[in-house]
PDB file of N, CA and C in Angstrom:
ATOM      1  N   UNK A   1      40.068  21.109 183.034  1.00  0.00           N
ATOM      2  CA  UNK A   1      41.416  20.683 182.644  1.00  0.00           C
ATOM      3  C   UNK A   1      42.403  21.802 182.954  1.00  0.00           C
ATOM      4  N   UNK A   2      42.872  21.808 184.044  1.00  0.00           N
ATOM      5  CA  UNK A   2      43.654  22.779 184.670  1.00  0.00           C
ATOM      6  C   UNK A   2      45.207  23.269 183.684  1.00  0.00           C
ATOM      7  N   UNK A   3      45.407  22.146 183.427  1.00  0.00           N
ATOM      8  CA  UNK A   3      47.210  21.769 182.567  1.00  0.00           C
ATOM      9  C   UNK A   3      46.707  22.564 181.202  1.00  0.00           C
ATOM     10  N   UNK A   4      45.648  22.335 180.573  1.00  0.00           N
ATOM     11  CA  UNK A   4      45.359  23.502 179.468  1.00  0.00           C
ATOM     12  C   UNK A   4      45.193  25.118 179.191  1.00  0.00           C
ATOM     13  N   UNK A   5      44.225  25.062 180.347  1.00  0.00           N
ATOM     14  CA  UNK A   5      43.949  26.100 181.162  1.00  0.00           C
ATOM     15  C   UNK A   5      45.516  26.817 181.350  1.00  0.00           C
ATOM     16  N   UNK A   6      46.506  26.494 182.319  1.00  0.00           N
ATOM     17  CA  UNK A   6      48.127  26.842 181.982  1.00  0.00           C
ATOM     18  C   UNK A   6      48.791  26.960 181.271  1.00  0.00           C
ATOM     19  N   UNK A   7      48.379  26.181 180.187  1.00  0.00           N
ATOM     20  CA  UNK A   7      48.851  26.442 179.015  1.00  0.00           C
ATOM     21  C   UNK A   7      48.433  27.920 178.389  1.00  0.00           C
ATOM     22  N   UNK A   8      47.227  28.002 178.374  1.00  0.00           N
ATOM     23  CA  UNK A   8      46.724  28.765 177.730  1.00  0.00           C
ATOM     24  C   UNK A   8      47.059  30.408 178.383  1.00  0.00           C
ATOM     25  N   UNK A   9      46.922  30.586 179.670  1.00  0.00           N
ATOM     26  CA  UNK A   9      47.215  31.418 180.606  1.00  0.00           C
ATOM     27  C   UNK A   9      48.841  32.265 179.864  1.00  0.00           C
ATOM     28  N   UNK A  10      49.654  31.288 179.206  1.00  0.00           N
ATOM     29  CA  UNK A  10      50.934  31.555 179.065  1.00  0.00           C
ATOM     30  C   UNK A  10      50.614  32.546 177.427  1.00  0.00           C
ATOM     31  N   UNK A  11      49.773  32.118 176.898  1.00  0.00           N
ATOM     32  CA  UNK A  11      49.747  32.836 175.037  1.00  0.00           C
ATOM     33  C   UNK A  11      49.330  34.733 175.669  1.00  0.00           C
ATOM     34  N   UNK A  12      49.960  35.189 174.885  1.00  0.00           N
ATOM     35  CA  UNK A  12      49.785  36.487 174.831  1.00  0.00           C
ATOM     36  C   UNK A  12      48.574  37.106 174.054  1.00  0.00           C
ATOM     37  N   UNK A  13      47.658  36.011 173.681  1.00  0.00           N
ATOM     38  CA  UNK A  13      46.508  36.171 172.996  1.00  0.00           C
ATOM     39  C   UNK A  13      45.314  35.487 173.345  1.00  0.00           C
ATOM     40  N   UNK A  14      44.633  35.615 174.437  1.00  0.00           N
ATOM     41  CA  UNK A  14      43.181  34.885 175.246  1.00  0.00           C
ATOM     42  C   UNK A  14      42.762  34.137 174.468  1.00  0.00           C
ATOM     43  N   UNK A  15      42.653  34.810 173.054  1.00  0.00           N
ATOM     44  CA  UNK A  15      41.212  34.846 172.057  1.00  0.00           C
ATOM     45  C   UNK A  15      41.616  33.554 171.140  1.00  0.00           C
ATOM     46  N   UNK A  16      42.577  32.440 171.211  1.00  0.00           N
ATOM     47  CA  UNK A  16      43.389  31.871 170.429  1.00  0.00           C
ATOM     48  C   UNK A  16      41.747  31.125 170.263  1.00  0.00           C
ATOM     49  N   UNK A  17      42.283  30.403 168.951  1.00  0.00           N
ATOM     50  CA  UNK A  17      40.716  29.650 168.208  1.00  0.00           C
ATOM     51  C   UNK A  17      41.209  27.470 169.034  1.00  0.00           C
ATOM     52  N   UNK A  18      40.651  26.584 168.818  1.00  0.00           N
ATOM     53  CA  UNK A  18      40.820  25.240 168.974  1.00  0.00           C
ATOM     54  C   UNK A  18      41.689  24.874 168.227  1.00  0.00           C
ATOM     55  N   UNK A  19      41.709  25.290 167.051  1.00  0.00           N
ATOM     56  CA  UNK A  19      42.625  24.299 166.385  1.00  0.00           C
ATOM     57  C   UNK A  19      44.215  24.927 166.569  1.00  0.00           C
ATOM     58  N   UNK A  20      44.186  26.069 167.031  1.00  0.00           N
ATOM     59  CA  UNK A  20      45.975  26.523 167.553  1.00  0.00           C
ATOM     60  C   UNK A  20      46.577  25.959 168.752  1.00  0.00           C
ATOM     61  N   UNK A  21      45.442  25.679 169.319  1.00  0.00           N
ATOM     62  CA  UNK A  21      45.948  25.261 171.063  1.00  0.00           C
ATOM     63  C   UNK A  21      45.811  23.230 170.492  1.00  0.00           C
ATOM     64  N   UNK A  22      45.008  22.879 169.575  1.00  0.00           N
ATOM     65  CA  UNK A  22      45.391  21.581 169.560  1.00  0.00           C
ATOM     66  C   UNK A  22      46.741  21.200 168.566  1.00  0.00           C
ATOM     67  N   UNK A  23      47.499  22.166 168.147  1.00  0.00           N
ATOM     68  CA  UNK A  23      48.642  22.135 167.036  1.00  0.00           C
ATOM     69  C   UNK A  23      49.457  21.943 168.125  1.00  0.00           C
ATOM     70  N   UNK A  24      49.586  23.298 168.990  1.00  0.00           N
ATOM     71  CA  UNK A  24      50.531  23.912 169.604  1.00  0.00           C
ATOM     72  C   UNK A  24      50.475  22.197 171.269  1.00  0.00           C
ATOM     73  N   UNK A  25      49.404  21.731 171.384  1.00  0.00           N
ATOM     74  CA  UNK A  25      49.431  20.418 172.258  1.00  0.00           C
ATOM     75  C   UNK A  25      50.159  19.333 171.554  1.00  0.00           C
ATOM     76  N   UNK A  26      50.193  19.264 169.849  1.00  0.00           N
ATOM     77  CA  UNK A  26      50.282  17.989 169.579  1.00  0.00           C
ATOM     78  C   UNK A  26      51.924  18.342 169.417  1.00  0.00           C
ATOM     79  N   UNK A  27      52.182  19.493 168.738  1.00  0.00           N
ATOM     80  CA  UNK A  27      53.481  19.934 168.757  1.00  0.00           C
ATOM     81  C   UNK A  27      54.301  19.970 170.245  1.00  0.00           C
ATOM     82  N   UNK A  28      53.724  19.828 171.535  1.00  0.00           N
ATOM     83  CA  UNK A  28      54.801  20.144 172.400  1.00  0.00           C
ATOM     84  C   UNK A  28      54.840  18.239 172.815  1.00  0.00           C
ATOM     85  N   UNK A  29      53.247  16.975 172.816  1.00  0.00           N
ATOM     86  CA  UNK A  29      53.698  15.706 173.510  1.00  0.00           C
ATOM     87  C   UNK A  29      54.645  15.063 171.997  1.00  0.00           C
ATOM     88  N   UNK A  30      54.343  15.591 170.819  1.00  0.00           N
ATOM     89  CA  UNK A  30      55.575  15.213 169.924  1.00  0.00           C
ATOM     90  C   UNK A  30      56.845  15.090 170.265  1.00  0.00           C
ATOM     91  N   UNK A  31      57.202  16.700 171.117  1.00  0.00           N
ATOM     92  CA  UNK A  31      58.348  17.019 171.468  1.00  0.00           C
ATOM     93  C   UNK A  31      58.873  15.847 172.486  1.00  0.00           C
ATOM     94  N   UNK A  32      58.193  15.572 173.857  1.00  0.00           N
ATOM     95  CA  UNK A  32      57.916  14.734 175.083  1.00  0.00           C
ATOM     96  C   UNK A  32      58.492  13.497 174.160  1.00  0.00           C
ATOM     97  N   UNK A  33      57.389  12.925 173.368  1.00  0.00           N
ATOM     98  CA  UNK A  33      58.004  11.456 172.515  1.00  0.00           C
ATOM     99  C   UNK A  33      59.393  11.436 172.378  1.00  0.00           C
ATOM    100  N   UNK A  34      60.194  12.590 171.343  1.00  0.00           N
ATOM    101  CA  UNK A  34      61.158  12.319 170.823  1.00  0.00           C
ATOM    102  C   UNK A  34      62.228  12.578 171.694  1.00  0.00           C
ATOM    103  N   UNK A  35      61.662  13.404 173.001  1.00  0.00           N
ATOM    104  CA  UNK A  35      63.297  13.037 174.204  1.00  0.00           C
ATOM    105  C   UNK A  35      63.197  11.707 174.492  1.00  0.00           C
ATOM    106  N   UNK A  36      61.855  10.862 174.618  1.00  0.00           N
ATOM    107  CA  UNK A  36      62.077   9.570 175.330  1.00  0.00           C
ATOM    108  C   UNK A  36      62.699   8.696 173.886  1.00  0.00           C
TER     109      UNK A  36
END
């Protein structure tokens, strides 16, 4: 999954745990929803 992978590339912290990178996913297609 390359688009995660980029995502992840961007945190200033490698070592991040699953459940920050699935907050920080649900928090940005939330964002996506509420422009449309």
């Amino acid at each position: 999954m390359p688009k995660i992978r980029f995502i992840l590339s961007q945190q200033p912290d490698p070592a991040l745990d699953e459940a920050a990178i699935i907050k920080r996913l649900k928090e940005f297609y939330t964002a996506l929803l509420d422009k449309r």
